[in-house]
C-alpha atoms as a PDB file:
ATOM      1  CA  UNK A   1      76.443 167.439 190.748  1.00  0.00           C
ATOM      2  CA  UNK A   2      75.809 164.054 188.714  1.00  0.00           C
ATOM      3  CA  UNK A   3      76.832 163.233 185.054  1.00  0.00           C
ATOM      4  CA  UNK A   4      72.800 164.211 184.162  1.00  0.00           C
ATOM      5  CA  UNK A   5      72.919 167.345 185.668  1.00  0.00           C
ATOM      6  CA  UNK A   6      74.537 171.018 184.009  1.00  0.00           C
ATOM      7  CA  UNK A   7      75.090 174.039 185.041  1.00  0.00           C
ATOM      8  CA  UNK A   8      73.341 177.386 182.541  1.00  0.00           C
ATOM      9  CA  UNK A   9      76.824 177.802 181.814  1.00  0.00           C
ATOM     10  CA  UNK A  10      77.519 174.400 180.381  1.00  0.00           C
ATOM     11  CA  UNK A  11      74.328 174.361 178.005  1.00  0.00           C
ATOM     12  CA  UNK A  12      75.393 178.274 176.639  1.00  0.00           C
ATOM     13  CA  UNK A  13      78.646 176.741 176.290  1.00  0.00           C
ATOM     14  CA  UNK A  14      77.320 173.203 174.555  1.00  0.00           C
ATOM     15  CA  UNK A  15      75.078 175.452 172.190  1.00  0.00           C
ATOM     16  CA  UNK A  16      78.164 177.720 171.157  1.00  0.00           C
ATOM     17  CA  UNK A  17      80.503 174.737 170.773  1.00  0.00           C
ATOM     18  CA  UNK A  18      77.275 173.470 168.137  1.00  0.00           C
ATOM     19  CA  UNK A  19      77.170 176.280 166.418  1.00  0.00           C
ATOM     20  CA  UNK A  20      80.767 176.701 165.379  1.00  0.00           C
ATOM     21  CA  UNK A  21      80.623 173.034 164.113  1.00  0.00           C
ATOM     22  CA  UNK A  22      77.200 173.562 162.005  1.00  0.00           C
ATOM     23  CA  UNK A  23      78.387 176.796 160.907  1.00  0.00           C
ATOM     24  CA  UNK A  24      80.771 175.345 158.578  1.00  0.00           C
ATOM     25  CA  UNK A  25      79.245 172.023 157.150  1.00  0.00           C
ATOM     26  CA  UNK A  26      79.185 171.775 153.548  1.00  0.00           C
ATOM     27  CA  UNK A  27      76.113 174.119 152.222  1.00  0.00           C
ATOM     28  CA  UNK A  28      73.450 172.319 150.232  1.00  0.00           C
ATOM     29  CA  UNK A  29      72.250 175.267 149.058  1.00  0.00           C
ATOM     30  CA  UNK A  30      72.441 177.029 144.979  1.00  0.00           C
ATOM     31  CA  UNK A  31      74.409 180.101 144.662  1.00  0.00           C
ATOM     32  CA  UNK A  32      71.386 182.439 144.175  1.00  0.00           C
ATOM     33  CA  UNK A  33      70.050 180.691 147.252  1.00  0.00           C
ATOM     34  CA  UNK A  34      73.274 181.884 149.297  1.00  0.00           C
ATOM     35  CA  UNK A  35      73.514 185.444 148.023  1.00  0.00           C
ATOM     36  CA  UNK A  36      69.906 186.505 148.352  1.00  0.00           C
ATOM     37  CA  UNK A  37      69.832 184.245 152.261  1.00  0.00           C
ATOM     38  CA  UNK A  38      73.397 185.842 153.048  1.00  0.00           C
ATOM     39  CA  UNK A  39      72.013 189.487 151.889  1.00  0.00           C
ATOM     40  CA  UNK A  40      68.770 189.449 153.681  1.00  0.00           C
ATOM     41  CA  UNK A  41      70.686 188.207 157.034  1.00  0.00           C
ATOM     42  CA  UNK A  42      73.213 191.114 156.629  1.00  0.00           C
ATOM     43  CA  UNK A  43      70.346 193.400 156.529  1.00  0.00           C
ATOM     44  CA  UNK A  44      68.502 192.228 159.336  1.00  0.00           C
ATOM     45  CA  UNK A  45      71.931 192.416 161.777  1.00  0.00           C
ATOM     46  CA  UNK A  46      72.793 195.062 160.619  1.00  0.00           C
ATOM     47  CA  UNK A  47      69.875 197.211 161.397  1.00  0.00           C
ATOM     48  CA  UNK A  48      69.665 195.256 164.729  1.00  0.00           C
ATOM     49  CA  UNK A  49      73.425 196.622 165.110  1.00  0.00           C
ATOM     50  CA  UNK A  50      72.391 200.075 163.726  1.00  0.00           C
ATOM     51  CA  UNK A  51      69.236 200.480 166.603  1.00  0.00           C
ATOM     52  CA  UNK A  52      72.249 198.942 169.338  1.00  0.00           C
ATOM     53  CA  UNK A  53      74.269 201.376 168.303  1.00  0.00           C
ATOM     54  CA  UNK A  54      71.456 204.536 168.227  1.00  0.00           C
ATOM     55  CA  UNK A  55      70.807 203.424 171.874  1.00  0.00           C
ATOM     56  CA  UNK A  56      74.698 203.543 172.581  1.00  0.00           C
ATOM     57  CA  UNK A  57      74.925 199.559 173.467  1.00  0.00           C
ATOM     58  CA  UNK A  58      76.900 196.889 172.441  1.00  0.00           C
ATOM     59  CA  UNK A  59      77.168 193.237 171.029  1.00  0.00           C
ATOM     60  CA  UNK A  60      79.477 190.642 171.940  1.00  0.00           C
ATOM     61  CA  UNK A  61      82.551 189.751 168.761  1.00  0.00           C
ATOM     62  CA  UNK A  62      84.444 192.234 167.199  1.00  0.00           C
ATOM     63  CA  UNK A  63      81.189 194.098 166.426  1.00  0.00           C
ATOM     64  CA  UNK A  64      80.859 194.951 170.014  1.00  0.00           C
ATOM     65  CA  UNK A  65      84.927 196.188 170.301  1.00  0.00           C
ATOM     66  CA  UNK A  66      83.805 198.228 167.264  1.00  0.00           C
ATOM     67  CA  UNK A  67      81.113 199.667 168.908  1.00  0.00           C
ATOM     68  CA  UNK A  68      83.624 200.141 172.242  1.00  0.00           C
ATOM     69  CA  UNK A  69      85.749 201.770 170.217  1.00  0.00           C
ATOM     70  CA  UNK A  70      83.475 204.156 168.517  1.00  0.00           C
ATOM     71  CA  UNK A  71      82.131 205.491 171.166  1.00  0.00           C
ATOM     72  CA  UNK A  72      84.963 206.229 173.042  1.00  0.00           C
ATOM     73  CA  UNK A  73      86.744 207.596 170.517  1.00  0.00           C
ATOM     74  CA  UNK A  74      84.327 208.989 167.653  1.00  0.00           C
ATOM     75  CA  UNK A  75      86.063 206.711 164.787  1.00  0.00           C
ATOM     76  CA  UNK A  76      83.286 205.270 162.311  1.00  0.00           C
ATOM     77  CA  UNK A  77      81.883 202.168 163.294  1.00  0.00           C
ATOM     78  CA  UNK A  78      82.069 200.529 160.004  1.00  0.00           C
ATOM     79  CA  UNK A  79      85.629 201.538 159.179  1.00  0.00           C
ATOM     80  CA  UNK A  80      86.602 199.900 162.697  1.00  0.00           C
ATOM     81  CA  UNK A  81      84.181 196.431 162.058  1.00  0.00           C
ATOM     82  CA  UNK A  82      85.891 196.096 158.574  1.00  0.00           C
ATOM     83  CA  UNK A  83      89.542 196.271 160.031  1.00  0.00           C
ATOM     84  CA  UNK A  84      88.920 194.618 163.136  1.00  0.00           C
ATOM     85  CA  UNK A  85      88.223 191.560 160.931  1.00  0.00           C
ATOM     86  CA  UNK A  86      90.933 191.321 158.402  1.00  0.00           C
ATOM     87  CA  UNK A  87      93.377 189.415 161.099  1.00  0.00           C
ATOM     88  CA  UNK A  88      90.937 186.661 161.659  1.00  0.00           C
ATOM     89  CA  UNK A  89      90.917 186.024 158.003  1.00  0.00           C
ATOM     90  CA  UNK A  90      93.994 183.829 157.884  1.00  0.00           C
ATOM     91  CA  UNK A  91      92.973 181.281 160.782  1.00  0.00           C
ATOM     92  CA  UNK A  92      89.694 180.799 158.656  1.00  0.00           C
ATOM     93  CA  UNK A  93      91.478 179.861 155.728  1.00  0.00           C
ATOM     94  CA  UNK A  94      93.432 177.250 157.580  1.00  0.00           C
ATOM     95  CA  UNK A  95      90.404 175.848 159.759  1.00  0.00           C
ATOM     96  CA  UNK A  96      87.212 176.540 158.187  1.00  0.00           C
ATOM     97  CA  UNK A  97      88.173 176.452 154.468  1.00  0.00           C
ATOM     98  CA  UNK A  98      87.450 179.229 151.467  1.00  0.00           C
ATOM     99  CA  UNK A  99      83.856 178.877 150.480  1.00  0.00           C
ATOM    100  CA  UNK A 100      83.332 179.649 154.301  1.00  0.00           C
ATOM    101  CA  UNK A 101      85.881 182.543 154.621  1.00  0.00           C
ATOM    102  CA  UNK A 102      84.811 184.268 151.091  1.00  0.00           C
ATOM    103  CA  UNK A 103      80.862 184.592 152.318  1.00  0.00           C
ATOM    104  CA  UNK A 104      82.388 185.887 155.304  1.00  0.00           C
ATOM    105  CA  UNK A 105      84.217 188.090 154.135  1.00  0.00           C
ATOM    106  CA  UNK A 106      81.225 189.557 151.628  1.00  0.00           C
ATOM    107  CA  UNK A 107      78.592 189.538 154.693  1.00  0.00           C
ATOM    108  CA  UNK A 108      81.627 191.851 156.400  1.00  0.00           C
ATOM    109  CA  UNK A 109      81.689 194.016 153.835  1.00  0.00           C
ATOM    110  CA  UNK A 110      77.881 194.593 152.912  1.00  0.00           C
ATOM    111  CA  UNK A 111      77.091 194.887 156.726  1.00  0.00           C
ATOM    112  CA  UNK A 112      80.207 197.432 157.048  1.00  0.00           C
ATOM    113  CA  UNK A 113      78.806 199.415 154.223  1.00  0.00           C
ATOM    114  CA  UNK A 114      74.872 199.302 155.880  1.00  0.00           C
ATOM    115  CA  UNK A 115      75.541 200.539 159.136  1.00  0.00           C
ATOM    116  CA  UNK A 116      77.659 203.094 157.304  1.00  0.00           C
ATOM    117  CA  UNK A 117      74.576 204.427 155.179  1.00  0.00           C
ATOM    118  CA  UNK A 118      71.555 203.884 157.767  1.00  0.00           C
ATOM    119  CA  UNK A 119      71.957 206.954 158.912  1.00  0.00           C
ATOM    120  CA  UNK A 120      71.451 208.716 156.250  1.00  0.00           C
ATOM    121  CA  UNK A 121      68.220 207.136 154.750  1.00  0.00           C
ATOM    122  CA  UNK A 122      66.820 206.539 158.472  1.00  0.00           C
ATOM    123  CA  UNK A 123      66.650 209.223 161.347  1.00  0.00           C
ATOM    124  CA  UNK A 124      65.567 208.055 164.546  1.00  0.00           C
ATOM    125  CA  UNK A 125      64.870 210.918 166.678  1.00  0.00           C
ATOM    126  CA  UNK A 126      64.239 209.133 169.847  1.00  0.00           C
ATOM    127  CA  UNK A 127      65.034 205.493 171.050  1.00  0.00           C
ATOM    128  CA  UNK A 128      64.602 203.968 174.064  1.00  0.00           C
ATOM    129  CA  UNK A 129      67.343 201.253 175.236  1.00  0.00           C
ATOM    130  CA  UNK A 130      65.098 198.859 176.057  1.00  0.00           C
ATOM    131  CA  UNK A 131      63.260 198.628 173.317  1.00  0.00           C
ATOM    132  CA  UNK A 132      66.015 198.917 171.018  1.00  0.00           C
ATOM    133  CA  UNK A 133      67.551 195.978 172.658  1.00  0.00           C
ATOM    134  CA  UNK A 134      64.673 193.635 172.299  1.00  0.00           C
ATOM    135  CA  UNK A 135      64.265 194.649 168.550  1.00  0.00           C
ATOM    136  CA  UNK A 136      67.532 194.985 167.900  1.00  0.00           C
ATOM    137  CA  UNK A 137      68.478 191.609 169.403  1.00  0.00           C
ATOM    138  CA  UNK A 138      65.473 189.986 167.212  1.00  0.00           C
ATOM    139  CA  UNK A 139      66.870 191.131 163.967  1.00  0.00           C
ATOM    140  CA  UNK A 140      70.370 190.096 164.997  1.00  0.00           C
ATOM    141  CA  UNK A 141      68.716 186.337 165.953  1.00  0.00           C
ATOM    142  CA  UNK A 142      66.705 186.362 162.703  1.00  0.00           C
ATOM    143  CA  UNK A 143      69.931 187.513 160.253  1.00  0.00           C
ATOM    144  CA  UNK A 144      72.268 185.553 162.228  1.00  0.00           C
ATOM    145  CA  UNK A 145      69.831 182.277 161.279  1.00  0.00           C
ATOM    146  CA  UNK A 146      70.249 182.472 158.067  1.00  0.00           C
ATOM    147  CA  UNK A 147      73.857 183.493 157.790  1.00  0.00           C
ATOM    148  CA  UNK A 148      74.731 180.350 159.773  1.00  0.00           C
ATOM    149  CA  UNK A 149      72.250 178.230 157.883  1.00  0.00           C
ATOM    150  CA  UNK A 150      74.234 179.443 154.819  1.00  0.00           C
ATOM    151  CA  UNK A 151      77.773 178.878 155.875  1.00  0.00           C
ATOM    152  CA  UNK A 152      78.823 182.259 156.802  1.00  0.00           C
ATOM    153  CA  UNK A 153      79.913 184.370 159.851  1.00  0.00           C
ATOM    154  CA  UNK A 154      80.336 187.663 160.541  1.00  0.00           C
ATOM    155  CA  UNK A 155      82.581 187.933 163.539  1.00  0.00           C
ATOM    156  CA  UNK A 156      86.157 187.193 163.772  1.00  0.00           C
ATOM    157  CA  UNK A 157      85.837 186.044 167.073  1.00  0.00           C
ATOM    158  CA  UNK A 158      83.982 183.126 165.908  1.00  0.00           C
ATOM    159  CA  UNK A 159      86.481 181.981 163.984  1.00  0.00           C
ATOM    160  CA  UNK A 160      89.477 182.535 166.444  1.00  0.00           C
ATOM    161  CA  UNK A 161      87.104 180.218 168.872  1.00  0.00           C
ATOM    162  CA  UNK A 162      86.768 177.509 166.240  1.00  0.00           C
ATOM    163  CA  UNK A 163      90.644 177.366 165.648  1.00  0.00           C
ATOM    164  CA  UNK A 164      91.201 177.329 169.317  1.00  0.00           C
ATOM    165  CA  UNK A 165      88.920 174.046 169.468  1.00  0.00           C
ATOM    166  CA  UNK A 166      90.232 172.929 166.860  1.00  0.00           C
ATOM    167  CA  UNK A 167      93.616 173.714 167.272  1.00  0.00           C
ATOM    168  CA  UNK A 168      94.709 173.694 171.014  1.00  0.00           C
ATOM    169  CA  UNK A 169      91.665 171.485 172.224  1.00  0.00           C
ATOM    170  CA  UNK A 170      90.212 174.651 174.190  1.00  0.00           C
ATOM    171  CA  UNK A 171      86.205 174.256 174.380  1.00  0.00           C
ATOM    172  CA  UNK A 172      84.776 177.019 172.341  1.00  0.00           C
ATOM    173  CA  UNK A 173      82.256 177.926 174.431  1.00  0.00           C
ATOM    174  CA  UNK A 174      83.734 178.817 176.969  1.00  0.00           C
ATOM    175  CA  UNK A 175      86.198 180.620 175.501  1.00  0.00           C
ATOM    176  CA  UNK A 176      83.353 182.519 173.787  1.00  0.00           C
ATOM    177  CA  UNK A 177      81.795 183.236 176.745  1.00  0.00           C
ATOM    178  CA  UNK A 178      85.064 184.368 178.496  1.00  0.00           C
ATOM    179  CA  UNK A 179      86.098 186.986 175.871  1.00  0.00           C
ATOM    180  CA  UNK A 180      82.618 188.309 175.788  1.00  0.00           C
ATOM    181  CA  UNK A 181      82.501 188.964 179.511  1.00  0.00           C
ATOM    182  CA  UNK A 182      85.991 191.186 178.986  1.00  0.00           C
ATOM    183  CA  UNK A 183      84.329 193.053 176.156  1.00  0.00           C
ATOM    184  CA  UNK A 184      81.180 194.032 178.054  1.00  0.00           C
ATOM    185  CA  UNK A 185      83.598 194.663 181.558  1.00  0.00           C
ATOM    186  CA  UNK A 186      85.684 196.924 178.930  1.00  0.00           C
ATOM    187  CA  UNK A 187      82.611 198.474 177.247  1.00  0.00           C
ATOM    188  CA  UNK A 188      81.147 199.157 180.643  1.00  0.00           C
ATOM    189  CA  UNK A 189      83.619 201.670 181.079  1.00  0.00           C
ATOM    190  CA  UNK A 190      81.819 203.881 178.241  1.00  0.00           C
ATOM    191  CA  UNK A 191      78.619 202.818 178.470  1.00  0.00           C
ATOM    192  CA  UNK A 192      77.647 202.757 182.009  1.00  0.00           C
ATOM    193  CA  UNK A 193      76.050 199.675 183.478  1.00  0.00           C
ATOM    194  CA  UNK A 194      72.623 200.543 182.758  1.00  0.00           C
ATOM    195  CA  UNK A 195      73.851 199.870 178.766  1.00  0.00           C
ATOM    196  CA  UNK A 196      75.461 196.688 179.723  1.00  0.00           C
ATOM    197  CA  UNK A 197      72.612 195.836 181.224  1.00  0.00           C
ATOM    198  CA  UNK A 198      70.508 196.391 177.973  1.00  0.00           C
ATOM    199  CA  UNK A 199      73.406 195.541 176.198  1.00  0.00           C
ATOM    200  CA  UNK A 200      73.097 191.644 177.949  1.00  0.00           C
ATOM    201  CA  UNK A 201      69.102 191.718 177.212  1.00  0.00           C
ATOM    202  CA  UNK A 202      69.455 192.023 173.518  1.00  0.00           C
ATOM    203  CA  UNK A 203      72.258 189.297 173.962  1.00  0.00           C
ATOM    204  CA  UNK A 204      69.805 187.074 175.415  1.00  0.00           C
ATOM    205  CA  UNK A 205      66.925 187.840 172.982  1.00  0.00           C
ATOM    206  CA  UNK A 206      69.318 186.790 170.122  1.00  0.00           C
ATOM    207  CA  UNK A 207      70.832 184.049 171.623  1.00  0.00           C
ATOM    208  CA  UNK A 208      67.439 182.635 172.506  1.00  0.00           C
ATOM    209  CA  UNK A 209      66.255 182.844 168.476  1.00  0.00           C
ATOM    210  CA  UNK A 210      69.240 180.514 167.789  1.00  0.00           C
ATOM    211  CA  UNK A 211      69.421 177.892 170.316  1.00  0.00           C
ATOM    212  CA  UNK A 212      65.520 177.314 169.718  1.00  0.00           C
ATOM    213  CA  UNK A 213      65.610 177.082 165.782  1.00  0.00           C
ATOM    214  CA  UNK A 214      69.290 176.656 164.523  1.00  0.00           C
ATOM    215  CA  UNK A 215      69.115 172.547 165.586  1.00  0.00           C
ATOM    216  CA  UNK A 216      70.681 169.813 163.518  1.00  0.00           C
ATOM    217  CA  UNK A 217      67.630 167.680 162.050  1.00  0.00           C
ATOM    218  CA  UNK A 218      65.030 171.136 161.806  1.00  0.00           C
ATOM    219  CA  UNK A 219      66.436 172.275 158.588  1.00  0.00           C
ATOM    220  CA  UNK A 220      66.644 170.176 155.455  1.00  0.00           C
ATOM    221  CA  UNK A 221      69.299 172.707 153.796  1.00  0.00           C
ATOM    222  CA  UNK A 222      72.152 171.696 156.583  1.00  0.00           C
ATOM    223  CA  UNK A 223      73.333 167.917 156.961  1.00  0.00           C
END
């Protein structure tokens, strides 16, 4: 292979490596701009997390070991998101700084407390995997966008990939893409491979949303 020529893998992992750099640049964005951005991208995941979870599949991060977890075990999914996170908040503090760790940590919370109460104001009576995966991984693509384009995160993962660059010189994405392949081996164990399968579609669909728009120079609101 010649220095002009990469592999899928090194683009995904070029693309995560960008993200976790852009996601915590300096926001030029008001306060009311943040909170009503952050709120409607918390909404939008978490229904996309809400219709992966009604079709019993999974997302890569800590949302998809919640998801693991709660299946296999019948704990609440938002009870397990909201823990699963608290660890990661120290390593933010040191390598991402507050502003980034305190929207964060709200987006946590409000999408903890959504897929907690969907339920109960929406009942789907019938859901077919793929088509949850498609729509689900849409919404997570679309609320993901404007979290990141607002300086916040919603997956402790993300940030223990950052400090590992950061810190020990490891390339994010690959890392990224390493401790999402032992999630989806480990959720494959619950889920069948059929809902990995899915699972890996919806990935894709999201994925695709941000590598085509979240681009340094498209967006005027991120140096």
């Amino acid at each position: 292979m010649t220095d002009a020529q990469t592999s899928p893998d090194d683009e995904v992992a070029a693309e995560t490596d960008r993200q976790a750099m852009i996601m915590i640049r300096p926001s030029r964005h008001t306060l009311p701009e943040d909170i009503f951005a952050i709120s409607i991208g918390v909404a939008l995941v978490s229904f996309g997390v809400y219709l992966f979870q009604q079709a019993e599949l999974v997302v890569s991060g800590v949302a998809g070991i919640a998801l693991t977890i709660s299946y296999a075990t019948g704990l609440d999914f938002s009870v397990l998101f909201f823990a699963l996170n608290l660890p990661f908040y120290a390593l933010a503090v040191r390598g991402m700084g507050w502003r980034f760790v305190i929207k964060t940590f709200c987006a946590i919370a409000l999408m903890s407390v959504l897929v907690r109460f969907y339920p109960v104001l929406i009942s789907i009576e019938a859901l077919e995997p793929g088509l949850a995966a498609m729509l689900g991984g849409i919404m997570i693509g679309l609320g993901l966008l404007a979290l990141f384009r607002h300086g916040a995160g919603l997956g402790g993962i993300n940030i223990l990939v950052y400090w590992l660059q950061s810190k020990r010189g490891m390339r994010a994405g690959y890392v990224q893409l390493g401790i999402d392949a032992l999630i989806l081996t480990g959720a494959a164990l619950v889920i069948g491979w059929q809902g990995i399968v899915w699972s890996v579609a919806g990935a894709v669909m999201f994925n695709l949303i941000l590598g085509v728009n979240h681009k340094p120079g498209r967006y005027v609101g991120v140096n």
